[in-house]
PDB file of N, CA and C in Angstrom:
ATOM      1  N   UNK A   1      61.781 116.739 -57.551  1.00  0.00           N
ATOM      2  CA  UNK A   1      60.855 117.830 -57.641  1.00  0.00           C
ATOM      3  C   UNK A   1      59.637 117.592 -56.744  1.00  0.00           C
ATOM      4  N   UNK A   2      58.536 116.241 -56.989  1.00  0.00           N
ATOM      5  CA  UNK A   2      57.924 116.473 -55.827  1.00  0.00           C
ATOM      6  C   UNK A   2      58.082 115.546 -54.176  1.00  0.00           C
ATOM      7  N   UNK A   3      57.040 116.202 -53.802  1.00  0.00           N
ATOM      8  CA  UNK A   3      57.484 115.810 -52.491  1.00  0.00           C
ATOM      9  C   UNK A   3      56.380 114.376 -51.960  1.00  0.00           C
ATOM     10  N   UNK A   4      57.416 113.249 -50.945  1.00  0.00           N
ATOM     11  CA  UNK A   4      56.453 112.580 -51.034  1.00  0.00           C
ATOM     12  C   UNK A   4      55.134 111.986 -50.710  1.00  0.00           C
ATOM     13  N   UNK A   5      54.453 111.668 -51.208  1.00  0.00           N
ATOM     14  CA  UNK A   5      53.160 112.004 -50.681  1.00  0.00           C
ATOM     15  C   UNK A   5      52.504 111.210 -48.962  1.00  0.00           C
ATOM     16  N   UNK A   6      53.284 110.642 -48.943  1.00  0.00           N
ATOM     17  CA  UNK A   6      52.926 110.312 -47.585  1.00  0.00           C
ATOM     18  C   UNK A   6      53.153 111.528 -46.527  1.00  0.00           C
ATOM     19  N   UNK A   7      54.226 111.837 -46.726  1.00  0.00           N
ATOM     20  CA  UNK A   7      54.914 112.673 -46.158  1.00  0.00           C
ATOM     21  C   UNK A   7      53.899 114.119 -46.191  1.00  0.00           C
ATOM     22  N   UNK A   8      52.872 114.432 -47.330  1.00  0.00           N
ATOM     23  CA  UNK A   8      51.790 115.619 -47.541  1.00  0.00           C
ATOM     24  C   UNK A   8      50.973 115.202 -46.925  1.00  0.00           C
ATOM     25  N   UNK A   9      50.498 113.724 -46.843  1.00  0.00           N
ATOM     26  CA  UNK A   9      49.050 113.469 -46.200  1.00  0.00           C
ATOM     27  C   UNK A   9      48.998 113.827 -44.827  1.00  0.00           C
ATOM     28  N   UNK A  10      50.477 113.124 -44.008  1.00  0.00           N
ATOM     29  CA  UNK A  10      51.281 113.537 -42.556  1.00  0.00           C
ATOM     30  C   UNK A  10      50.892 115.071 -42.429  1.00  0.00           C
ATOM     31  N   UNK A  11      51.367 115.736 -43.402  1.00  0.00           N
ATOM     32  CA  UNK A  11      51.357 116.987 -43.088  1.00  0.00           C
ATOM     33  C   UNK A  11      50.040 117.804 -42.876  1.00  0.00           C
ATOM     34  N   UNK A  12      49.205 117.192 -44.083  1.00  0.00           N
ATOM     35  CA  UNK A  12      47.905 118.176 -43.971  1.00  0.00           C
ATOM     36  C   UNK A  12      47.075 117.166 -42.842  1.00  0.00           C
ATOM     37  N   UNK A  13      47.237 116.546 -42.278  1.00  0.00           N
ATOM     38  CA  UNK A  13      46.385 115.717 -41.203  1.00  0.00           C
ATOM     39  C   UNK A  13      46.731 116.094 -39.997  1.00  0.00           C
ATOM     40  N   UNK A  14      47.815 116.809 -40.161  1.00  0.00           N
ATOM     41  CA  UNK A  14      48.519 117.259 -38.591  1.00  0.00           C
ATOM     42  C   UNK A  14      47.882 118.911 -38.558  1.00  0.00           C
ATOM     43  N   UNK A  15      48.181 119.195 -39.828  1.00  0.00           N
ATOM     44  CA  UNK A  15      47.312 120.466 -39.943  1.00  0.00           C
ATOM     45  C   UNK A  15      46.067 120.966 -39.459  1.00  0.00           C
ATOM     46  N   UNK A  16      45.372 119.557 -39.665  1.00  0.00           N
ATOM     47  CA  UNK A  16      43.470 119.861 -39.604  1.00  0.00           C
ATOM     48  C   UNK A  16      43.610 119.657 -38.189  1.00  0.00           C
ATOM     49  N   UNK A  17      44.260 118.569 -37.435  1.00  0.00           N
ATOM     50  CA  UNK A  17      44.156 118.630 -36.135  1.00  0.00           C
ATOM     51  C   UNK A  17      44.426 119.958 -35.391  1.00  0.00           C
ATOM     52  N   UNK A  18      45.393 120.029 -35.514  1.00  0.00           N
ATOM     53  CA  UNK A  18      46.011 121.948 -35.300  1.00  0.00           C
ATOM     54  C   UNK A  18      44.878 123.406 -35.482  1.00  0.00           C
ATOM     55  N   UNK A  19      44.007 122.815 -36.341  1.00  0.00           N
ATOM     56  CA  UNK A  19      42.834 123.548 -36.801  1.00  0.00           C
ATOM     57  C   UNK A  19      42.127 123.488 -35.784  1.00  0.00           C
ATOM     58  N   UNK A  20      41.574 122.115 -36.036  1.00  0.00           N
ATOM     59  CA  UNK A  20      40.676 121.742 -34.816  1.00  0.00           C
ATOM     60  C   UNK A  20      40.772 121.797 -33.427  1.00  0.00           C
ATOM     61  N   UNK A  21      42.189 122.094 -33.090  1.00  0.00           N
ATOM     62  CA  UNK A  21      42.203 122.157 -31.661  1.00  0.00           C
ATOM     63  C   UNK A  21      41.954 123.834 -31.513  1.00  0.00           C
ATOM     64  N   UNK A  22      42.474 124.456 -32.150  1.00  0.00           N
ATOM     65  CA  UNK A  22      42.135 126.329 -32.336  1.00  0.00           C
ATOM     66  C   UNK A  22      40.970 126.899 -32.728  1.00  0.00           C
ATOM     67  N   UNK A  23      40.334 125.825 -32.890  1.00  0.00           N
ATOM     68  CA  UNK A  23      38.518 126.721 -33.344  1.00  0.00           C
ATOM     69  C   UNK A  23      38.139 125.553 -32.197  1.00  0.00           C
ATOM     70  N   UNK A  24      38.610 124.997 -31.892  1.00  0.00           N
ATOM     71  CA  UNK A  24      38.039 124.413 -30.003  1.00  0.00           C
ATOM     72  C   UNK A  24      38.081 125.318 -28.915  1.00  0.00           C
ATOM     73  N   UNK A  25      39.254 126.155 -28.850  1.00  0.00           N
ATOM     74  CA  UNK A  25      40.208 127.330 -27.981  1.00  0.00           C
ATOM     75  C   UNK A  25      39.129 128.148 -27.902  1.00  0.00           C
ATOM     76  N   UNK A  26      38.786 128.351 -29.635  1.00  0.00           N
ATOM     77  CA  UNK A  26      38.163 129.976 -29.791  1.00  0.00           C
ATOM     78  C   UNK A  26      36.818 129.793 -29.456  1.00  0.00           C
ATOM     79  N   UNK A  27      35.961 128.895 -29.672  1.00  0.00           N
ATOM     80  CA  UNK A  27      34.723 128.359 -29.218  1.00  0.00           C
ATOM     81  C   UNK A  27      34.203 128.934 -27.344  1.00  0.00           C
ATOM     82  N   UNK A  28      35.611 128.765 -27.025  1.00  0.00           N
ATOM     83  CA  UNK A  28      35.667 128.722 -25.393  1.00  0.00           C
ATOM     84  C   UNK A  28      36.249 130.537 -24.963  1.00  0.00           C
ATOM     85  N   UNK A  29      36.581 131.060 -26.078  1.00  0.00           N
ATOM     86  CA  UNK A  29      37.550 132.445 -25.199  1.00  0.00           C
ATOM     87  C   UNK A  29      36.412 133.154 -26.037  1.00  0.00           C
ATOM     88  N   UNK A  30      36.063 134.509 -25.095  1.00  0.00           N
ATOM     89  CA  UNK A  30      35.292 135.439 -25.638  1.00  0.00           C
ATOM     90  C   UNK A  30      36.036 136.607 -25.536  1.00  0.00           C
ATOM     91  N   UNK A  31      34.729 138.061 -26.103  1.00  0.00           N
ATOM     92  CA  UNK A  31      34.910 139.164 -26.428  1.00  0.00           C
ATOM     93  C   UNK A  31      34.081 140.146 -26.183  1.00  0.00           C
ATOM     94  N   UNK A  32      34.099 141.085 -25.696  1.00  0.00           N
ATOM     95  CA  UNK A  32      33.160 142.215 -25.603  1.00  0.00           C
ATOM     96  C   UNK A  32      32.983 143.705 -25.985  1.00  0.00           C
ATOM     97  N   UNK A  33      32.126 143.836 -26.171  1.00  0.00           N
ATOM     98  CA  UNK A  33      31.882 145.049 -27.285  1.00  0.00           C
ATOM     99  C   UNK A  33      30.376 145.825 -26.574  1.00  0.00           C
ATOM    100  N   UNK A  34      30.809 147.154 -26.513  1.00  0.00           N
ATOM    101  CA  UNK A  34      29.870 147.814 -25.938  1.00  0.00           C
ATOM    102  C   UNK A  34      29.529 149.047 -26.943  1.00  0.00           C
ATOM    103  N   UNK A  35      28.135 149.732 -26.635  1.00  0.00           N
ATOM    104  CA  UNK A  35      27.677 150.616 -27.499  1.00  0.00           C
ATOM    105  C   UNK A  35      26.617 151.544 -26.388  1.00  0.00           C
ATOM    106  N   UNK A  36      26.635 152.536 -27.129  1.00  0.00           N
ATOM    107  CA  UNK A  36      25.686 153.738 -25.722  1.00  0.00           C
ATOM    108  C   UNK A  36      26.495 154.068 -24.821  1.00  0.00           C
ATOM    109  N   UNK A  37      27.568 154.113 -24.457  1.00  0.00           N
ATOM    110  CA  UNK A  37      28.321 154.421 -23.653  1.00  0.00           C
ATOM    111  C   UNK A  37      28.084 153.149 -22.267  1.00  0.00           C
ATOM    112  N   UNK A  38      28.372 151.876 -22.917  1.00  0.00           N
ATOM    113  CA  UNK A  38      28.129 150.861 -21.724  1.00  0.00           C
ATOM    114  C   UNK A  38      26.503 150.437 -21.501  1.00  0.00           C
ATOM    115  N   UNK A  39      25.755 151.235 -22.390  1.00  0.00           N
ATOM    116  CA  UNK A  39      24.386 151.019 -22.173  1.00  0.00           C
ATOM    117  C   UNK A  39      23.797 150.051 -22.697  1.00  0.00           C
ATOM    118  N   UNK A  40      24.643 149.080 -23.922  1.00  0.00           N
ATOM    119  CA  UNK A  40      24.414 147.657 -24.289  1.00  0.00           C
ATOM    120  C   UNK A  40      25.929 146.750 -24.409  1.00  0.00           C
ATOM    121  N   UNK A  41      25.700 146.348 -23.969  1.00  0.00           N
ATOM    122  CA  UNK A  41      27.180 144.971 -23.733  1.00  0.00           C
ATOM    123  C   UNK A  41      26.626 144.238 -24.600  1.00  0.00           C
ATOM    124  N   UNK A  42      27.555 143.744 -25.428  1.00  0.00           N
ATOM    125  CA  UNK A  42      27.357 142.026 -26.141  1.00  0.00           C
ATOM    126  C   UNK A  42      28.904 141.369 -26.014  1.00  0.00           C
ATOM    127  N   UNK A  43      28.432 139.936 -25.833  1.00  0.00           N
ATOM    128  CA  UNK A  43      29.323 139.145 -25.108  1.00  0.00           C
ATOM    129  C   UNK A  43      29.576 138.509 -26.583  1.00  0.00           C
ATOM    130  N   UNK A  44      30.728 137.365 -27.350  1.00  0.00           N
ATOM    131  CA  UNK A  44      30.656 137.067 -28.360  1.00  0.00           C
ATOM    132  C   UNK A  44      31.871 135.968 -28.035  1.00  0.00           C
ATOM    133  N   UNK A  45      31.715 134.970 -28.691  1.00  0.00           N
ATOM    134  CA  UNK A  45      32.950 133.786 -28.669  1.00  0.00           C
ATOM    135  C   UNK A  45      33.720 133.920 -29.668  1.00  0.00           C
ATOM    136  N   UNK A  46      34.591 133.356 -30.151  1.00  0.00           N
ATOM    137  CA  UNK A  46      35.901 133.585 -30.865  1.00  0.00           C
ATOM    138  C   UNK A  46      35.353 132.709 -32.261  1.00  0.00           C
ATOM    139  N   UNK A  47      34.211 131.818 -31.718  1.00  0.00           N
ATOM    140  CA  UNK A  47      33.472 131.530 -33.289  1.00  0.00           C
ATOM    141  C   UNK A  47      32.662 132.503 -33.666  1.00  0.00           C
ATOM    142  N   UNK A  48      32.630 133.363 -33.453  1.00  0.00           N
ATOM    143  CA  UNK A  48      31.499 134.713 -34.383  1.00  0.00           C
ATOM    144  C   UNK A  48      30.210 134.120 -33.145  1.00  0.00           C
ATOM    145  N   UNK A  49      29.613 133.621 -32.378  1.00  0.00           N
ATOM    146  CA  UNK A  49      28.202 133.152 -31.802  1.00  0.00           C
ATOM    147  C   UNK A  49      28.024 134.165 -30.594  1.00  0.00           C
ATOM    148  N   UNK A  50      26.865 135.184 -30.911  1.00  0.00           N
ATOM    149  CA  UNK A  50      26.564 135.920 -29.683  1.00  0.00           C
ATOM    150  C   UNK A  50      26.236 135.545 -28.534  1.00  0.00           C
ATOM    151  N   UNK A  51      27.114 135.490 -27.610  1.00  0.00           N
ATOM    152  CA  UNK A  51      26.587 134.447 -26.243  1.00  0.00           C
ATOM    153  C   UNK A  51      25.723 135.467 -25.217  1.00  0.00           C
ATOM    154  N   UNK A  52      26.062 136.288 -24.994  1.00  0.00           N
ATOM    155  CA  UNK A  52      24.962 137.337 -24.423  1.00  0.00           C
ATOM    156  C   UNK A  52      25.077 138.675 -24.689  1.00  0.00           C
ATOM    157  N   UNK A  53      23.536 138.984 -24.658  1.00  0.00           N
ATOM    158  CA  UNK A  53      23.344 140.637 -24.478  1.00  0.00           C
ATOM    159  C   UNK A  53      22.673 140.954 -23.513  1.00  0.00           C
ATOM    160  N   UNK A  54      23.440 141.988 -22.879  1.00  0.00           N
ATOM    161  CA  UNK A  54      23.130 143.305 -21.720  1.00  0.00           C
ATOM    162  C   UNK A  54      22.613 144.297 -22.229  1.00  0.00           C
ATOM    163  N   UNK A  55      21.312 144.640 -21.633  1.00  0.00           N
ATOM    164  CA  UNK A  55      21.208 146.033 -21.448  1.00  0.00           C
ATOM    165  C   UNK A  55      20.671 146.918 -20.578  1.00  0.00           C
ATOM    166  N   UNK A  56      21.223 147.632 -20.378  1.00  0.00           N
ATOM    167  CA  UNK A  56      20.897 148.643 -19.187  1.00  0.00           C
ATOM    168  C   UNK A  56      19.804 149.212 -18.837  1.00  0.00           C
ATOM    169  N   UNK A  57      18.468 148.752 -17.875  1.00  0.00           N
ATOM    170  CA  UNK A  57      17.690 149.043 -18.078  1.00  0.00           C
ATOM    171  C   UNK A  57      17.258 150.766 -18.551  1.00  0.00           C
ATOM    172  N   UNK A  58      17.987 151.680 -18.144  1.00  0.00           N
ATOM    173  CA  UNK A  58      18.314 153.264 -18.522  1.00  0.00           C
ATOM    174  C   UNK A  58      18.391 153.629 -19.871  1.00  0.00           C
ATOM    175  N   UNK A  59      18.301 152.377 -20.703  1.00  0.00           N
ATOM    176  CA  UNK A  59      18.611 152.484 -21.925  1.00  0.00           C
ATOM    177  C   UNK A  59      16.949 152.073 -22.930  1.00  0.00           C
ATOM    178  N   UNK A  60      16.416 151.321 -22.172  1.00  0.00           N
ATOM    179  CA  UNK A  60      14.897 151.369 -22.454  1.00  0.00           C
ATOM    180  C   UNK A  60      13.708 152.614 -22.061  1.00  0.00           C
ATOM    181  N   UNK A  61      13.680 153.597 -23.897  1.00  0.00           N
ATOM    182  CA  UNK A  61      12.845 154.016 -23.972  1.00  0.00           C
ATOM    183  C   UNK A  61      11.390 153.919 -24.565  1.00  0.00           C
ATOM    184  N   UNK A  62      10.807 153.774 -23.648  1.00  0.00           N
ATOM    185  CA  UNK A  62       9.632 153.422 -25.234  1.00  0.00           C
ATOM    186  C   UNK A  62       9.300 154.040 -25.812  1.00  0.00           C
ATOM    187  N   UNK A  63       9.896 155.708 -25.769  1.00  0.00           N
ATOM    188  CA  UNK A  63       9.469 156.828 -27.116  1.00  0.00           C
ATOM    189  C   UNK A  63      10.412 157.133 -27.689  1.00  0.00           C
ATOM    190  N   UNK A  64      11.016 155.873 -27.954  1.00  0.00           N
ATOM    191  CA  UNK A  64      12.710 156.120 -28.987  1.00  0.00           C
ATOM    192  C   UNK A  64      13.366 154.351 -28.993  1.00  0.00           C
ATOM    193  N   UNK A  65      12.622 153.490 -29.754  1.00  0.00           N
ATOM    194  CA  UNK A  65      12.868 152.187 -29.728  1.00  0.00           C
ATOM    195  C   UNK A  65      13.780 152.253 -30.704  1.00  0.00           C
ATOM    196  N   UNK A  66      13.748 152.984 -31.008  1.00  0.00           N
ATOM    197  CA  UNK A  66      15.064 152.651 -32.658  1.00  0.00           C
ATOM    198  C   UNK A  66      16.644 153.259 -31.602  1.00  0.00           C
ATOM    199  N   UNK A  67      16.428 154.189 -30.896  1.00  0.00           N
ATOM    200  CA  UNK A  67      17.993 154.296 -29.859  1.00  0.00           C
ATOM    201  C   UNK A  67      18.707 152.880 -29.639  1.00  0.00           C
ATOM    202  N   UNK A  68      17.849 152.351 -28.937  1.00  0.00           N
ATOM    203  CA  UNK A  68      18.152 151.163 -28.639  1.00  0.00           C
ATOM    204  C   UNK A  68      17.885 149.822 -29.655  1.00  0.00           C
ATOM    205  N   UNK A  69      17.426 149.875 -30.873  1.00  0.00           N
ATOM    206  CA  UNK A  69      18.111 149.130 -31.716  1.00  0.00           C
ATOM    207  C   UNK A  69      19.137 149.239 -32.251  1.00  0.00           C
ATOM    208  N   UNK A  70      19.354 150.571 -32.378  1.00  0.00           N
ATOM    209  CA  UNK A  70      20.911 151.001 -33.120  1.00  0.00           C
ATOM    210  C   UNK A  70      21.832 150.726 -32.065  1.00  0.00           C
ATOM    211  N   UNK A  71      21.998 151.153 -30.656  1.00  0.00           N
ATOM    212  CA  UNK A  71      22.543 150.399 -29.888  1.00  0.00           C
ATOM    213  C   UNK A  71      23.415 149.008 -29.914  1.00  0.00           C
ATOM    214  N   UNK A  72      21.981 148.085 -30.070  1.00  0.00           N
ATOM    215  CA  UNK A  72      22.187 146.881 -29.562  1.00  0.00           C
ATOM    216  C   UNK A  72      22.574 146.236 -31.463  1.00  0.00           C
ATOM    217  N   UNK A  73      22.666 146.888 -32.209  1.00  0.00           N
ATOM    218  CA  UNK A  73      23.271 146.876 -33.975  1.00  0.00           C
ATOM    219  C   UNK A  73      24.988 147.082 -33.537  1.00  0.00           C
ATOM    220  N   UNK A  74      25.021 148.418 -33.469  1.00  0.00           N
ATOM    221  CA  UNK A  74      26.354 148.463 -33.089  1.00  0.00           C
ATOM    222  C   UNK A  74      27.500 147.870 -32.212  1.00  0.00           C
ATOM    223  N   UNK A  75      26.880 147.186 -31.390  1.00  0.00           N
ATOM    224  CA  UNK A  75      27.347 146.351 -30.290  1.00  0.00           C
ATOM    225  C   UNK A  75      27.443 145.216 -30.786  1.00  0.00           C
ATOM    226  N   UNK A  76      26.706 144.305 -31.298  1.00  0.00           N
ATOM    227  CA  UNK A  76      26.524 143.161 -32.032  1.00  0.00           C
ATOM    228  C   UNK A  76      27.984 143.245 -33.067  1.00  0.00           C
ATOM    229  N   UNK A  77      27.719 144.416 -34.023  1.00  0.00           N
ATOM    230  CA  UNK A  77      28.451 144.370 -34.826  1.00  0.00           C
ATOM    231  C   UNK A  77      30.222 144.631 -34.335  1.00  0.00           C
ATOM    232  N   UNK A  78      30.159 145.119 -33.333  1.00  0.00           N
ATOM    233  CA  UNK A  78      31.974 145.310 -32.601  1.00  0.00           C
ATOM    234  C   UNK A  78      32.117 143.975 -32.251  1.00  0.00           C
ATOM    235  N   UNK A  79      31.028 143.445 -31.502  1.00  0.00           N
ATOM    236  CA  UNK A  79      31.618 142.215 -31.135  1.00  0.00           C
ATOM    237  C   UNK A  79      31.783 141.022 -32.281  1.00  0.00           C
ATOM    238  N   UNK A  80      31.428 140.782 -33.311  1.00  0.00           N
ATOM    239  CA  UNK A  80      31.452 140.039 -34.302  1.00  0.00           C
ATOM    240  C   UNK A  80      33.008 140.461 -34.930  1.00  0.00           C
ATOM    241  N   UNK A  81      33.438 141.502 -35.271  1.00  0.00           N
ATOM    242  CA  UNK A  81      34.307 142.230 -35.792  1.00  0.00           C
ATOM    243  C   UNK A  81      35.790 142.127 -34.698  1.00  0.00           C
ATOM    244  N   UNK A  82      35.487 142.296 -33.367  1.00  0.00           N
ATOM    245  CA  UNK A  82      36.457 141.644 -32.232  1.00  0.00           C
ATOM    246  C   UNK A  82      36.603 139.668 -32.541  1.00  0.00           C
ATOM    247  N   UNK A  83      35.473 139.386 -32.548  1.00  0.00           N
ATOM    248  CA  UNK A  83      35.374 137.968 -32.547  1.00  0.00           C
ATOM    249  C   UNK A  83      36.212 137.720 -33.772  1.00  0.00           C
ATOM    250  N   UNK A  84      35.990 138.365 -34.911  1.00  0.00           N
ATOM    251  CA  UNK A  84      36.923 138.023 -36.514  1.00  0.00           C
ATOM    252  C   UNK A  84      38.221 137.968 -36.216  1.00  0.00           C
ATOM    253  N   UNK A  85      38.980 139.247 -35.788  1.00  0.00           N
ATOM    254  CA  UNK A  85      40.178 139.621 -35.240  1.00  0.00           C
ATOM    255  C   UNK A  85      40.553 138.621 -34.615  1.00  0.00           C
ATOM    256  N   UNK A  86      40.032 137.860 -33.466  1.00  0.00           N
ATOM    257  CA  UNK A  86      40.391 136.785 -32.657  1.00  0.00           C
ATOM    258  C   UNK A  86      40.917 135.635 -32.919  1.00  0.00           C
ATOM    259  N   UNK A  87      39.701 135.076 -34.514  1.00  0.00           N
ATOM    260  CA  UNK A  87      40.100 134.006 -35.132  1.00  0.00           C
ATOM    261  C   UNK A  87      40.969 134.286 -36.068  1.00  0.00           C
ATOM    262  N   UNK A  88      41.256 135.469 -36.789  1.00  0.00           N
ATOM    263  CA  UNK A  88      42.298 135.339 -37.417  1.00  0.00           C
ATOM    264  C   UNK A  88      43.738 136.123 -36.929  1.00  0.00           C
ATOM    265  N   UNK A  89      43.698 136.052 -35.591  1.00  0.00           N
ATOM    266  CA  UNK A  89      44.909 135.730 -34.760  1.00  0.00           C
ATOM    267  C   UNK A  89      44.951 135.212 -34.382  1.00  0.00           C
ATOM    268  N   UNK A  90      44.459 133.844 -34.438  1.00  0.00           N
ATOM    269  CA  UNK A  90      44.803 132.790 -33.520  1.00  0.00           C
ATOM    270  C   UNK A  90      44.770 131.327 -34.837  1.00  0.00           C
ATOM    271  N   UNK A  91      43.908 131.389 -35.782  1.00  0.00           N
ATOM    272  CA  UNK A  91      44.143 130.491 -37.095  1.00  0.00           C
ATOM    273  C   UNK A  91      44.530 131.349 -38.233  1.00  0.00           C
ATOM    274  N   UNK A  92      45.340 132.472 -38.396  1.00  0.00           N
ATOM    275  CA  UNK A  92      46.308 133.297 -39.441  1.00  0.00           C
ATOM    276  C   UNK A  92      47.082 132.517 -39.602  1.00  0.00           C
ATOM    277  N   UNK A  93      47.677 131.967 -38.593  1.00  0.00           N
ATOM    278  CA  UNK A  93      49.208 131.779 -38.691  1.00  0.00           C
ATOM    279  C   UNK A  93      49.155 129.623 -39.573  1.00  0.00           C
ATOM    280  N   UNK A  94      47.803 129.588 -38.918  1.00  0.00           N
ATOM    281  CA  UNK A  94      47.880 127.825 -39.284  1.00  0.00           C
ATOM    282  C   UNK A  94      47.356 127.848 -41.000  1.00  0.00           C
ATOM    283  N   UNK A  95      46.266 128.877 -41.327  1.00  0.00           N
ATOM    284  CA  UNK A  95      46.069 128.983 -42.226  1.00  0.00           C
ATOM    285  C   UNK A  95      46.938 129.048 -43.860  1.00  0.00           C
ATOM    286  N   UNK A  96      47.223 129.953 -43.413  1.00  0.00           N
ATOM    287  CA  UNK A  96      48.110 131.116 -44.112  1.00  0.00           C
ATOM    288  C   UNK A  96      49.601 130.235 -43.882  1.00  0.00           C
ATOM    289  N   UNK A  97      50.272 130.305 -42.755  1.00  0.00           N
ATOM    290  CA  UNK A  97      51.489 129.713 -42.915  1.00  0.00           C
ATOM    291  C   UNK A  97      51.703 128.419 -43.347  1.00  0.00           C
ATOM    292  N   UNK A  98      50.978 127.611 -42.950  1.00  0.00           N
ATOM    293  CA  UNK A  98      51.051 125.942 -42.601  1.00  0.00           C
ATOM    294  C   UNK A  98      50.624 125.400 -44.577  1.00  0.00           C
ATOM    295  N   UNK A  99      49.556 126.287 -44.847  1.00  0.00           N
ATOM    296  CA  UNK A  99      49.074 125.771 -46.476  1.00  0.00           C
ATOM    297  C   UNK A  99      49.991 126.511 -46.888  1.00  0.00           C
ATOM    298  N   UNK A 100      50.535 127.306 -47.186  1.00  0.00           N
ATOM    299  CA  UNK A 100      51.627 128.106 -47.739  1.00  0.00           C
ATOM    300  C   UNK A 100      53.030 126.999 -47.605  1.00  0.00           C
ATOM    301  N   UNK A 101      52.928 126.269 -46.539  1.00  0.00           N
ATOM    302  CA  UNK A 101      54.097 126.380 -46.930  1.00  0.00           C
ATOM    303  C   UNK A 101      54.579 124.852 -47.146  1.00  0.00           C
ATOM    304  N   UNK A 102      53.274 124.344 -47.880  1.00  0.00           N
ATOM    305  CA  UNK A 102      53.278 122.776 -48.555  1.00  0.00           C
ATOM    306  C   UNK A 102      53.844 123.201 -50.070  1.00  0.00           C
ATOM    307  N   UNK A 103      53.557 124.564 -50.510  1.00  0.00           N
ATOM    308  CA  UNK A 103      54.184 124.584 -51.459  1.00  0.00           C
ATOM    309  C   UNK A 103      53.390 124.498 -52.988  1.00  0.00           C
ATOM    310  N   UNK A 104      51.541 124.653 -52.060  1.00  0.00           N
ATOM    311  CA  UNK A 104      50.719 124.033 -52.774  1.00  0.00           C
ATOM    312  C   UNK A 104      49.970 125.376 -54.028  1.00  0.00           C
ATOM    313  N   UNK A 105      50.251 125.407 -55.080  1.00  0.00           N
ATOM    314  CA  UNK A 105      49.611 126.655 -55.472  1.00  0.00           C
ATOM    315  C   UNK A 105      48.288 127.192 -55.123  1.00  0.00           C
ATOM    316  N   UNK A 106      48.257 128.540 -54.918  1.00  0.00           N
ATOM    317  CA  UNK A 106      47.581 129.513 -54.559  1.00  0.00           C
ATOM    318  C   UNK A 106      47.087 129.172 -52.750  1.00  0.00           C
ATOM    319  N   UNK A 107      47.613 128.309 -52.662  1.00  0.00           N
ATOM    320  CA  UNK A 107      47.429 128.396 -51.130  1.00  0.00           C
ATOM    321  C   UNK A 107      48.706 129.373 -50.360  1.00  0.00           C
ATOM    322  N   UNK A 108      47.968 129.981 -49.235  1.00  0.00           N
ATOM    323  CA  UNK A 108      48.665 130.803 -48.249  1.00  0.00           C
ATOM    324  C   UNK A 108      49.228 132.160 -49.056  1.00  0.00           C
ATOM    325  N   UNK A 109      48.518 132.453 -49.979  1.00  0.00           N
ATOM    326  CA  UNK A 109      49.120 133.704 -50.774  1.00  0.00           C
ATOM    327  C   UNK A 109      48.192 134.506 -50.845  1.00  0.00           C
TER     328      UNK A 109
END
């Protein structure tokens, strides 16, 4: 019935490495997300970390500062939301499959 434990430690240690090399990947690959029609860019890494924001100078009014906060809100927020998507296509499968399928309750379910 169980399995032996050397053989689990092997497993979940090969795991974390596997982890660690995919939130290394995602650290390095980005995403972009625009708002205003291109009038704010935000740049974003595959760890959720905003690496840059653009904005168009055309997009600075100073008798409408809230345009361009909502802007640069919405942009932020696509790219965070792209960035999520990223990591959990790229650590779904280690997550979810790999703890699932030690067999371990309530993992990967």
């Amino acid at each position: 019935m169980g399995m032996d434990m050397n053989q689990l430690f092997q497993q979940v240690g090969q795991m974390q490495e596997e982890m660690q090399k995919a939130q290394a990947e995602l650290a390095n690959e980005t995403v972009e997300a625009t708002a205003g029609g291109g009038m704010v860019t935000v740049v974003a890494n595959g760890a959720g970390e905003i690496r840059e924001i653009k904005i168009d100078p055309k997009a600075i009014d100073p008798n409408d500062p809230e345009m361009l906060e909502d802007m640069i809100i919405a942009a932020v927020n696509e790219a965070i939301r792209a960035a999520q998507n990223l990591m959990e296509s790229k650590l779904g499968g280690l997550a979810g499959g790999a703890l699932g399928g030690l067999g371990l309750p309530g993992l990967g379910e």
